[in-house]
Protein backbone atom coordinates (compact mmCIF):
# COMPACT_ATOMS: atom_id res chain seq x y z
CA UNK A 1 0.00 0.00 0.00
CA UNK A 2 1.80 3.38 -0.95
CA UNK A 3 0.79 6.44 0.81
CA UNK A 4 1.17 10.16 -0.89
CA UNK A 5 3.96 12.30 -0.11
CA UNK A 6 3.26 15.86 1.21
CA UNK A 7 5.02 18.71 -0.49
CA UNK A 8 7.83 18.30 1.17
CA UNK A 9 8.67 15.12 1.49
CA UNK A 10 9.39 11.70 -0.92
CA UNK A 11 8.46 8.41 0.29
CA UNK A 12 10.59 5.17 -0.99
CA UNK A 13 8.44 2.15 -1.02
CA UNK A 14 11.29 -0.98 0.02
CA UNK A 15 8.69 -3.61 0.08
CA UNK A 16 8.00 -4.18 4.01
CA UNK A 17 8.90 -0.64 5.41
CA UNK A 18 9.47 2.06 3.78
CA UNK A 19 11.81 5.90 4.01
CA UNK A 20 11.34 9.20 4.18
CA UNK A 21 13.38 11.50 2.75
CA UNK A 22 12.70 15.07 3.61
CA UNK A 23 13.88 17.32 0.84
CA UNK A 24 14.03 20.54 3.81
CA UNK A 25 15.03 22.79 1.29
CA UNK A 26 12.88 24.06 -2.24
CA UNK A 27 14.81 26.07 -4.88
CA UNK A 28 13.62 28.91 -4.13
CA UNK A 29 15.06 28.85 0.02
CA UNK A 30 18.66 30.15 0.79
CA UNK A 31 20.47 30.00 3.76
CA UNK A 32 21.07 33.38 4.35
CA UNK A 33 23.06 35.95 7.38
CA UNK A 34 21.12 38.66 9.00
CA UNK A 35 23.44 40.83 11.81
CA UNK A 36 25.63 37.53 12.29
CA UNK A 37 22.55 34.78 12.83
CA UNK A 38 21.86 32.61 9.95
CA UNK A 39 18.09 31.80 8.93
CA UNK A 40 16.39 29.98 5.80
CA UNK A 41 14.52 32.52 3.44
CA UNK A 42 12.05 31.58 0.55
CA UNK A 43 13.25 34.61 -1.88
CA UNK A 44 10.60 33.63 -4.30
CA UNK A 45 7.63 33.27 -1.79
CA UNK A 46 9.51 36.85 0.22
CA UNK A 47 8.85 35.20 3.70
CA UNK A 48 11.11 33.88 6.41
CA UNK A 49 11.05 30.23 6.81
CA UNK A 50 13.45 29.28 9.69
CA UNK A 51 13.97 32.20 11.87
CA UNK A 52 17.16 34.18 11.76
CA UNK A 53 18.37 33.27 15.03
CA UNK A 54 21.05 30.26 14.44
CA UNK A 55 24.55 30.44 14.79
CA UNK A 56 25.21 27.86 12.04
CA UNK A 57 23.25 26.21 9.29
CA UNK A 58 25.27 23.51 7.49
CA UNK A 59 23.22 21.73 5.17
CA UNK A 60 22.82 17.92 4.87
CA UNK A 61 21.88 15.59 2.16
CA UNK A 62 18.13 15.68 3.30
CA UNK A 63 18.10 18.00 6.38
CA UNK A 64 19.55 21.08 7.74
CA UNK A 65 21.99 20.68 10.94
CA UNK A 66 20.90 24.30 13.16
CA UNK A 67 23.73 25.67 15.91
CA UNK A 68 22.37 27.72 18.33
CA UNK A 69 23.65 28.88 21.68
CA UNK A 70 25.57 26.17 21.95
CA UNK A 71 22.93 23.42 21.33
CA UNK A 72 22.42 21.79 17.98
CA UNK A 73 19.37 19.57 15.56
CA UNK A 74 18.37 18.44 12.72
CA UNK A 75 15.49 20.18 11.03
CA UNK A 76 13.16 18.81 9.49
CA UNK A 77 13.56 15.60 11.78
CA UNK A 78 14.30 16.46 15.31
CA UNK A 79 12.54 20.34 14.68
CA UNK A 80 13.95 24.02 15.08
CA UNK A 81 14.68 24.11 18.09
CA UNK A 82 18.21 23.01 18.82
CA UNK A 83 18.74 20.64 22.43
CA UNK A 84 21.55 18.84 22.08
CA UNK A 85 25.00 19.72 23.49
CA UNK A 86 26.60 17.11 20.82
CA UNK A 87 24.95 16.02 17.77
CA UNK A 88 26.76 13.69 14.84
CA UNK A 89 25.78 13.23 11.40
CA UNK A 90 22.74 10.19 10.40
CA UNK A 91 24.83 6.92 10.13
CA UNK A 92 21.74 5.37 8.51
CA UNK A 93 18.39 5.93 10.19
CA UNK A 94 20.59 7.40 13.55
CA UNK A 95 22.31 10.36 14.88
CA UNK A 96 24.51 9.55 18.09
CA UNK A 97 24.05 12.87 20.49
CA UNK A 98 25.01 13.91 23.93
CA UNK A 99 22.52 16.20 25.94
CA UNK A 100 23.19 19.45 27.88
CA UNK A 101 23.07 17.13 31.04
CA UNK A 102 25.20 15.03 30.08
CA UNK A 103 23.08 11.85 28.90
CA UNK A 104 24.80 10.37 25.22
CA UNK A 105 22.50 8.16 23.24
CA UNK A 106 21.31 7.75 19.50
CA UNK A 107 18.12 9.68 17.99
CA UNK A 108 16.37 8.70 14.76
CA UNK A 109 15.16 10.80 11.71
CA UNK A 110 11.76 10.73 13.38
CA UNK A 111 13.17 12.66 16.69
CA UNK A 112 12.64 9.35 19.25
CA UNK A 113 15.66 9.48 21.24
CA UNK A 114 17.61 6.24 22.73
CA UNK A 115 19.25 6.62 25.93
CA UNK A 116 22.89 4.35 26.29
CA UNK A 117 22.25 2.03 29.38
């Protein structure tokens, strides 16, 4: 059974389960610098689409890694609003990260974290 896709997303059908792949970006956004904090802005839509408050945007095959006062995501999987002290690229369907507190464990493209024992 195949579902549809919303805008901004593309679903690969691999028999039993299936991936989504979150294309974050259109071609009309751009990473853009605003007095020294980075945002996303749709130049062809003329609206802000992530705020303007990150320190860093790097972008990723399918999301957007966001720095911001010392705590980092991934958005459009985890959300905007950064949490983790430590947070490492997807090595598949997983992102190993370490919290503010102190807690390391691995966090998946849907945002459910996994605490090490």
């Amino acid at each position: 059974m195949k579902r549809k896709s919303t805008s901004n997303e593309k679903i690969i059908d691999y028999g039993d389960s299936e991936e989504r792949l979150f294309s974050p970006l259109k071609i009309s956004y751009i990473i853009s610098k605003l007095k020294n904090r980075y945002g996303v802005w749709d130049f062809k839509e003329q609206k802000e689409i992530i705020p303007f408050h990150y320190k860093r945007i790097i972008p990723y095959q399918n999301y957007l890694y966001l720095e911001k006062d010392g705590l980092s995501t991934f958005y459009p999987n985890i959300g905007a609003d950064p949490r983790y002290k430590k947070l490492e690229p997807y090595i598949g369907a997983f992102a190993r990260f370490e919290t503010p507190a102190g807690k390391k464990g691995w966090v998946d493209k849907k945002g459910k974290e996994y605490f090490d024992q």
